[in-house]
C-alpha atoms as a PDB file:
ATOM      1  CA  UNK A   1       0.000   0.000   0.000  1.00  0.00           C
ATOM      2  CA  UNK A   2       1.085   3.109  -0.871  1.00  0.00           C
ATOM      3  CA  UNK A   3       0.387   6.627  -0.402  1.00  0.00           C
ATOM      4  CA  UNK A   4      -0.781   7.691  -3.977  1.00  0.00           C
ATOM      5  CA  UNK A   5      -3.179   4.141  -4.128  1.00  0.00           C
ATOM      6  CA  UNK A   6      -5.333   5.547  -1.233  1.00  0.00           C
ATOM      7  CA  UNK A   7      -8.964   6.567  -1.863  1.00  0.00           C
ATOM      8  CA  UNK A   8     -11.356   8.268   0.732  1.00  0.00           C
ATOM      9  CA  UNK A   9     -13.270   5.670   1.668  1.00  0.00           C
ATOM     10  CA  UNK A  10     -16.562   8.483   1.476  1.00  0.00           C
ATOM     11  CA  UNK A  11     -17.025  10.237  -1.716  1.00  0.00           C
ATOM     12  CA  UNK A  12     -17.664  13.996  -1.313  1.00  0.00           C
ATOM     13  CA  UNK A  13     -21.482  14.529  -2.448  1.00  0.00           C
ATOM     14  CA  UNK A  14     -21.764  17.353  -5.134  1.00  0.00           C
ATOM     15  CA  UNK A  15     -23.444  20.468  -4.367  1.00  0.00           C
ATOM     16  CA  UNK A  16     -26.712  20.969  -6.221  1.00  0.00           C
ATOM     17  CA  UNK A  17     -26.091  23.283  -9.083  1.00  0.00           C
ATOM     18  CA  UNK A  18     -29.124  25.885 -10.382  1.00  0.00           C
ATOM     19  CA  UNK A  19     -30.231  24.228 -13.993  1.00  0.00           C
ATOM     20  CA  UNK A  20     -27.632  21.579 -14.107  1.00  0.00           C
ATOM     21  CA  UNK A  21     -29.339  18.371 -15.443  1.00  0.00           C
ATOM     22  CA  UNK A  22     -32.915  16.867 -13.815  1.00  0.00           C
ATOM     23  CA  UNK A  23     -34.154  16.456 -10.724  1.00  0.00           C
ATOM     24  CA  UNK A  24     -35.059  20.242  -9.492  1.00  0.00           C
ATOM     25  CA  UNK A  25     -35.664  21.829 -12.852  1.00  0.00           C
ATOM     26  CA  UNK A  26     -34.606  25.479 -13.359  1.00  0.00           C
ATOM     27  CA  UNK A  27     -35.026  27.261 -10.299  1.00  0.00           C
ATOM     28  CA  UNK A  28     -33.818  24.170  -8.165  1.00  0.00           C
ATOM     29  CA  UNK A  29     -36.775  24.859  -5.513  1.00  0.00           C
ATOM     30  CA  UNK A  30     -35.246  28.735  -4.953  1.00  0.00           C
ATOM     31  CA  UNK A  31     -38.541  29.964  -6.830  1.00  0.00           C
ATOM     32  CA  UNK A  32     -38.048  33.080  -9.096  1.00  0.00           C
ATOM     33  CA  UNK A  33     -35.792  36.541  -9.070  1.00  0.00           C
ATOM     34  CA  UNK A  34     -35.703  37.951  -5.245  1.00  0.00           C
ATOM     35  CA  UNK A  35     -33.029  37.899  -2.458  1.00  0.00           C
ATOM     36  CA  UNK A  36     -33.782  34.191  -1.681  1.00  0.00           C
ATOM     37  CA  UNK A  37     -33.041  33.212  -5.219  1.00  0.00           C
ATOM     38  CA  UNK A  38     -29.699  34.631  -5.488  1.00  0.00           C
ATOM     39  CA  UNK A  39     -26.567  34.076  -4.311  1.00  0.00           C
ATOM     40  CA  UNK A  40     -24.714  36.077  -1.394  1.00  0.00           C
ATOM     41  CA  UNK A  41     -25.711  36.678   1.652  1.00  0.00           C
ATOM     42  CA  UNK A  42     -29.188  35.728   2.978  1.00  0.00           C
ATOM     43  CA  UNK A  43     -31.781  37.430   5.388  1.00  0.00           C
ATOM     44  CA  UNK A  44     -30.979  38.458   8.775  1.00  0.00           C
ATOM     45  CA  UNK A  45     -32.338  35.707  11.442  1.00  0.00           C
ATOM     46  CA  UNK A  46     -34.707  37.788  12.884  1.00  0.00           C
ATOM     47  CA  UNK A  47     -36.185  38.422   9.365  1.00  0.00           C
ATOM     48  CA  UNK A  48     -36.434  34.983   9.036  1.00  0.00           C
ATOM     49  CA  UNK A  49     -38.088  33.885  12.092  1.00  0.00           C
ATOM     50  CA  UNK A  50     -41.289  35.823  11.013  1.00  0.00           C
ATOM     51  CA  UNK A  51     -40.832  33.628   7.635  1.00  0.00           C
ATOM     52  CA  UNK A  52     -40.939  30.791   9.597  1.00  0.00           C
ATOM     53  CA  UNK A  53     -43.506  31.473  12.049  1.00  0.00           C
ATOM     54  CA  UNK A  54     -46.415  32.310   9.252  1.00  0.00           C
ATOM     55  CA  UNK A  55     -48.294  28.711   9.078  1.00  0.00           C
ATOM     56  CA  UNK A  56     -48.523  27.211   5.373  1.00  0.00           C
ATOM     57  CA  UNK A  57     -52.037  27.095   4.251  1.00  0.00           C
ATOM     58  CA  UNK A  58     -51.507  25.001   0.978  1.00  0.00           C
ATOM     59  CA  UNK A  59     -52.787  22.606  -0.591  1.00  0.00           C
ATOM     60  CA  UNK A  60     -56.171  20.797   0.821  1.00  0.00           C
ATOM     61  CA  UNK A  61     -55.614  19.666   4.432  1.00  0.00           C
ATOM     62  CA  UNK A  62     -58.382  16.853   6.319  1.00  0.00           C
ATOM     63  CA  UNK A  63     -60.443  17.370   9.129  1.00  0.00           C
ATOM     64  CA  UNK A  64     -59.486  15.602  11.968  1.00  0.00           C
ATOM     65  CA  UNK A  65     -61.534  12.853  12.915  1.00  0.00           C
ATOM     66  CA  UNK A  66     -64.626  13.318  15.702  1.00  0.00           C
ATOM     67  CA  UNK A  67     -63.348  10.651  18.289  1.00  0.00           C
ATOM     68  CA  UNK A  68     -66.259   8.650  19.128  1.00  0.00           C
ATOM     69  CA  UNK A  69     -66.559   5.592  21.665  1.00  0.00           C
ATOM     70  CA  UNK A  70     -68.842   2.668  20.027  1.00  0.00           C
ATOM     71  CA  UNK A  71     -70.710   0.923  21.789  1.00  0.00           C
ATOM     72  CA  UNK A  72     -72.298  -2.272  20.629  1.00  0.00           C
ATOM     73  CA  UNK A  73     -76.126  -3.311  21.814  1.00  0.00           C
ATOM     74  CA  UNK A  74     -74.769  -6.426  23.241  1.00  0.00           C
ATOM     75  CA  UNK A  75     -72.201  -4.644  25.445  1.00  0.00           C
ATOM     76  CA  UNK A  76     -75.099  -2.369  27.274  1.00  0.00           C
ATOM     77  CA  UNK A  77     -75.142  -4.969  30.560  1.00  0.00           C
ATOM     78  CA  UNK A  78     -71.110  -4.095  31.295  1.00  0.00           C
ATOM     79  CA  UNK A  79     -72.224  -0.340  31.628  1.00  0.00           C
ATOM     80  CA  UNK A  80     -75.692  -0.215  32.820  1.00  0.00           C
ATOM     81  CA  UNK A  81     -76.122   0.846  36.695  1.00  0.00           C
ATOM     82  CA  UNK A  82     -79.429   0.174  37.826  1.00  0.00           C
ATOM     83  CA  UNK A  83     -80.675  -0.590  34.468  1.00  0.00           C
ATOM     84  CA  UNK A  84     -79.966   2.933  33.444  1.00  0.00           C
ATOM     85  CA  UNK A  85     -76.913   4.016  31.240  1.00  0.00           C
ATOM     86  CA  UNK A  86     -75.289   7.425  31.588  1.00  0.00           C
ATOM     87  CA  UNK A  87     -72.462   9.139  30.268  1.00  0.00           C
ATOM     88  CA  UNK A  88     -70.822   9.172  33.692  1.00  0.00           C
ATOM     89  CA  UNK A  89     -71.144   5.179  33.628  1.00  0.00           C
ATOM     90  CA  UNK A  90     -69.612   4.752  30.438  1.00  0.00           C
ATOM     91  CA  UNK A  91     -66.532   6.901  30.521  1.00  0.00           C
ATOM     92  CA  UNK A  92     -63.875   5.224  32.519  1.00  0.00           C
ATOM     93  CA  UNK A  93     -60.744   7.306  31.817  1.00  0.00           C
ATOM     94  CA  UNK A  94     -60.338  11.117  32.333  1.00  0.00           C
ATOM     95  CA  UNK A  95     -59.339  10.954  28.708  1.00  0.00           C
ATOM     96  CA  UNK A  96     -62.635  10.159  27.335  1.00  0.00           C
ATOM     97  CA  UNK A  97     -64.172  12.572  28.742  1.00  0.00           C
ATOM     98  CA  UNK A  98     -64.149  15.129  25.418  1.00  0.00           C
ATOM     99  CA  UNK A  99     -65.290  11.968  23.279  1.00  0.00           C
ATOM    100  CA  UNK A 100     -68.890  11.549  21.973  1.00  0.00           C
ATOM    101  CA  UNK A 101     -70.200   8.101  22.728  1.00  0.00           C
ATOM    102  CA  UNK A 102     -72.768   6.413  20.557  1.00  0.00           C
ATOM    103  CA  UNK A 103     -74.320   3.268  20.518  1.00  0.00           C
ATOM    104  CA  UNK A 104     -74.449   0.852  17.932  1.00  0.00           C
ATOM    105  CA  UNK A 105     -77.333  -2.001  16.878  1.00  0.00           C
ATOM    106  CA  UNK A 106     -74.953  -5.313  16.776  1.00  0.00           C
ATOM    107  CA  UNK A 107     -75.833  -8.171  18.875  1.00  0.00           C
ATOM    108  CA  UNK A 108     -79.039  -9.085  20.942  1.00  0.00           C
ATOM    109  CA  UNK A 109     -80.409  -7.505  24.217  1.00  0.00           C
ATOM    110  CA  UNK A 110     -82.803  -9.413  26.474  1.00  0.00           C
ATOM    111  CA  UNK A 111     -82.870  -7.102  29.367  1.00  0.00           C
ATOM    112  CA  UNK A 112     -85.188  -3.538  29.284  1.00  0.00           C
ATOM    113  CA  UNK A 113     -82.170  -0.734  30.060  1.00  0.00           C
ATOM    114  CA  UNK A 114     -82.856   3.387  29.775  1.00  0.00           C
ATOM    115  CA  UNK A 115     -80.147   5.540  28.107  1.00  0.00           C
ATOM    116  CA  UNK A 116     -79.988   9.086  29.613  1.00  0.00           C
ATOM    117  CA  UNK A 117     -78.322  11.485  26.932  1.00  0.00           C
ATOM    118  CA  UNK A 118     -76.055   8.999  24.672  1.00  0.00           C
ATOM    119  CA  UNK A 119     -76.238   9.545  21.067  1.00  0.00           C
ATOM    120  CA  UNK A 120     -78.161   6.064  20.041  1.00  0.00           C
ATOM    121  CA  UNK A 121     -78.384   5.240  16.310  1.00  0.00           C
ATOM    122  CA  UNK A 122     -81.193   3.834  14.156  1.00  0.00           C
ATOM    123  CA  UNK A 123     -81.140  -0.260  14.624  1.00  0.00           C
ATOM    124  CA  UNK A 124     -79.969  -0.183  18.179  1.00  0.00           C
ATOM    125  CA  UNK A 125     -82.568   2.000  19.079  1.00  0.00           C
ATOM    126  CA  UNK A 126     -85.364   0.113  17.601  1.00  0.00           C
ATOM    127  CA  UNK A 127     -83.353  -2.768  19.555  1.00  0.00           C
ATOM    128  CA  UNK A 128     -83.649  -1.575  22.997  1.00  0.00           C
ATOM    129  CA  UNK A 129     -87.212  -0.328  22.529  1.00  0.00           C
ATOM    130  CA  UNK A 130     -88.108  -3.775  21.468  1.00  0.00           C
ATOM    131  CA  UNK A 131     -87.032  -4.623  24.850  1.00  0.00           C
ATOM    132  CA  UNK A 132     -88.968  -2.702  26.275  1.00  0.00           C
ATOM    133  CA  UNK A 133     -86.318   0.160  27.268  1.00  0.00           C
ATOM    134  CA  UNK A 134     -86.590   3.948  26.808  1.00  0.00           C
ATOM    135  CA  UNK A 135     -83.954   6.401  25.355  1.00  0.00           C
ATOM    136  CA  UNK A 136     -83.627   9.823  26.940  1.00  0.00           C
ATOM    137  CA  UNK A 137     -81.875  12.853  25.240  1.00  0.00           C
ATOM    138  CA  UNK A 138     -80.796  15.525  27.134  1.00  0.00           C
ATOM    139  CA  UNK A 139     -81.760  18.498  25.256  1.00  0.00           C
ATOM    140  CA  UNK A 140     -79.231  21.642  25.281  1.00  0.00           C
ATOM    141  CA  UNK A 141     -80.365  24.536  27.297  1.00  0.00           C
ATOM    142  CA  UNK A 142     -81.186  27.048  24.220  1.00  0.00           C
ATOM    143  CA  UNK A 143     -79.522  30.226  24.705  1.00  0.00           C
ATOM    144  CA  UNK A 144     -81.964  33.226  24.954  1.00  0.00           C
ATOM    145  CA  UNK A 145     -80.831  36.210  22.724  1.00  0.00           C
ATOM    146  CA  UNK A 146     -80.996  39.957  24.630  1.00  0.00           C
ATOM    147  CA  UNK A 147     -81.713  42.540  22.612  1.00  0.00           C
ATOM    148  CA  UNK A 148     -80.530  45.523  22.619  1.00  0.00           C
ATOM    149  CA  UNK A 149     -82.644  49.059  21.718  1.00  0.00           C
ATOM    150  CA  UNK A 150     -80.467  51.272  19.596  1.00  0.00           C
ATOM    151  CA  UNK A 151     -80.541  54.649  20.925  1.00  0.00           C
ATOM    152  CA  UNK A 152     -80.177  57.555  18.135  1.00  0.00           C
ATOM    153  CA  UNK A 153     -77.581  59.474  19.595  1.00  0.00           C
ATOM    154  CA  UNK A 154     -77.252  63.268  19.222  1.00  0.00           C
ATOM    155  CA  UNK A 155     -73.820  64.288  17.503  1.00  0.00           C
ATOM    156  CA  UNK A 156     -71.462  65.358  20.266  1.00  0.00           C
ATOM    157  CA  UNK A 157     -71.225  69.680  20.262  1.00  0.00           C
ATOM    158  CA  UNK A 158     -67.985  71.252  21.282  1.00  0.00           C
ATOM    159  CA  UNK A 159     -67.640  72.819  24.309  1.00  0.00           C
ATOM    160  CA  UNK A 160     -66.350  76.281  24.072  1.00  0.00           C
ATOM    161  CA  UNK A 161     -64.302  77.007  26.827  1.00  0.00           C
ATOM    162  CA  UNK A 162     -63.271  80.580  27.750  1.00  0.00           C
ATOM    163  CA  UNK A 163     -59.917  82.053  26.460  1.00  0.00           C
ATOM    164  CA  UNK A 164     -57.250  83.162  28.914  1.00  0.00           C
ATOM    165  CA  UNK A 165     -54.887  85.878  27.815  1.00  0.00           C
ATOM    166  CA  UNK A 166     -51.635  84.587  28.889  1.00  0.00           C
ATOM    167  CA  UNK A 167     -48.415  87.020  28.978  1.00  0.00           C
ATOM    168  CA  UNK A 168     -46.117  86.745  26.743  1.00  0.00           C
ATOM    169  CA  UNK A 169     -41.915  86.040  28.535  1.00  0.00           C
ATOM    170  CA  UNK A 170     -39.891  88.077  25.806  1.00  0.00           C
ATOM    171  CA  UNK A 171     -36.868  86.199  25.378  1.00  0.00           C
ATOM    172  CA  UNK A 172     -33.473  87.399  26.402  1.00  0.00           C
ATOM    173  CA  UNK A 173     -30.744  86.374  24.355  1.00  0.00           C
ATOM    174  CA  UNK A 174     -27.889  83.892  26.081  1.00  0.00           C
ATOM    175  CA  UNK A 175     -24.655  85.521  27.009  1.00  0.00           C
ATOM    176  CA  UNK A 176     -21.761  83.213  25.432  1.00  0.00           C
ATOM    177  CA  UNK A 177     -19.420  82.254  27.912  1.00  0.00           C
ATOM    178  CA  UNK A 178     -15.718  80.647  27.390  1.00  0.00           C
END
């Protein structure tokens, strides 16, 4: 082995050139003619960190998912206290408290159960009424809007105030001194 047979073991990756063969196209993602595009030296930081901070709005972005607990017809016994089923008595972790809980028509029920404000949908409810059980909603308090009477008002006059005669200090020039 010799000196001049040595190779770095890493080859040195090329810098991206602007329009030099595929991949980025022209611009090489630097977008058109402004201070970002060219070369030299680049914004201050503190410039930049407003850049940064402004979200990106493009492009379509998804909702985010309700998060709903499901529970089945056939589950209703595990929750029920009493024979009635609350929210209270299906939420077990503090988590779960924000979710929306529904129940859903798969399986059987034998047993007559009432559900007190639980979302409920179409087949289980015609389930548990079968059985001879009742569903409850609790209905949202309905906000009452106050009105409020628009007054005209009368346009604001100026006061007139009284004018003062104020003397006048005549000025006396500044004696230089050295």
């Amino acid at each position: 082995m010799q000196i001049h047979n040595l190779q770095p073991t890493i080859k040195k990756k090329r810098r991206k050139r602007i329009g030099r063969g595929g991949k980025r196209g022209a611009y090489s993602g630097r977008g058109q003619k402004g201070q970002k595009a060219h070369a030299g030296r680049k914004l201050p930081k503190s410039s930049m960190e407003v850049v940064y901070k402004i979200p990106k709005l493009r492009g379509l972005k998804n909702k985010p998912a309700k998060k709903v607990i499901r529970i089945d017809v056939s589950d209703l016994e595990k929750y029920a206290k009493e024979g009635i089923i609350t929210r209270d008595s299906v939420i077990k972790r503090p988590k779960d408290k924000k979710k929306e809980i529904k129940i859903l028509g798969n399986g059987e029920i034998k047993k007559a159960f009432t559900v007190v404000g639980i979302k409920v949908s179409k087949s289980a409810e015609a389930k548990i009424k079968k059985a001879h059980g009742k569903i409850v909603s609790e209905e949202k308090k309905e906000k009452t809007k106050v009105s409020k009477k628009i007054v005209a008002r009368s346009p604001k006059k100026p006061v007139k105030t009284k004018k003062t005669a104020t003397a006048k200090k005549k000025s006396t020039p500044r004696k230089k001194t050295k």
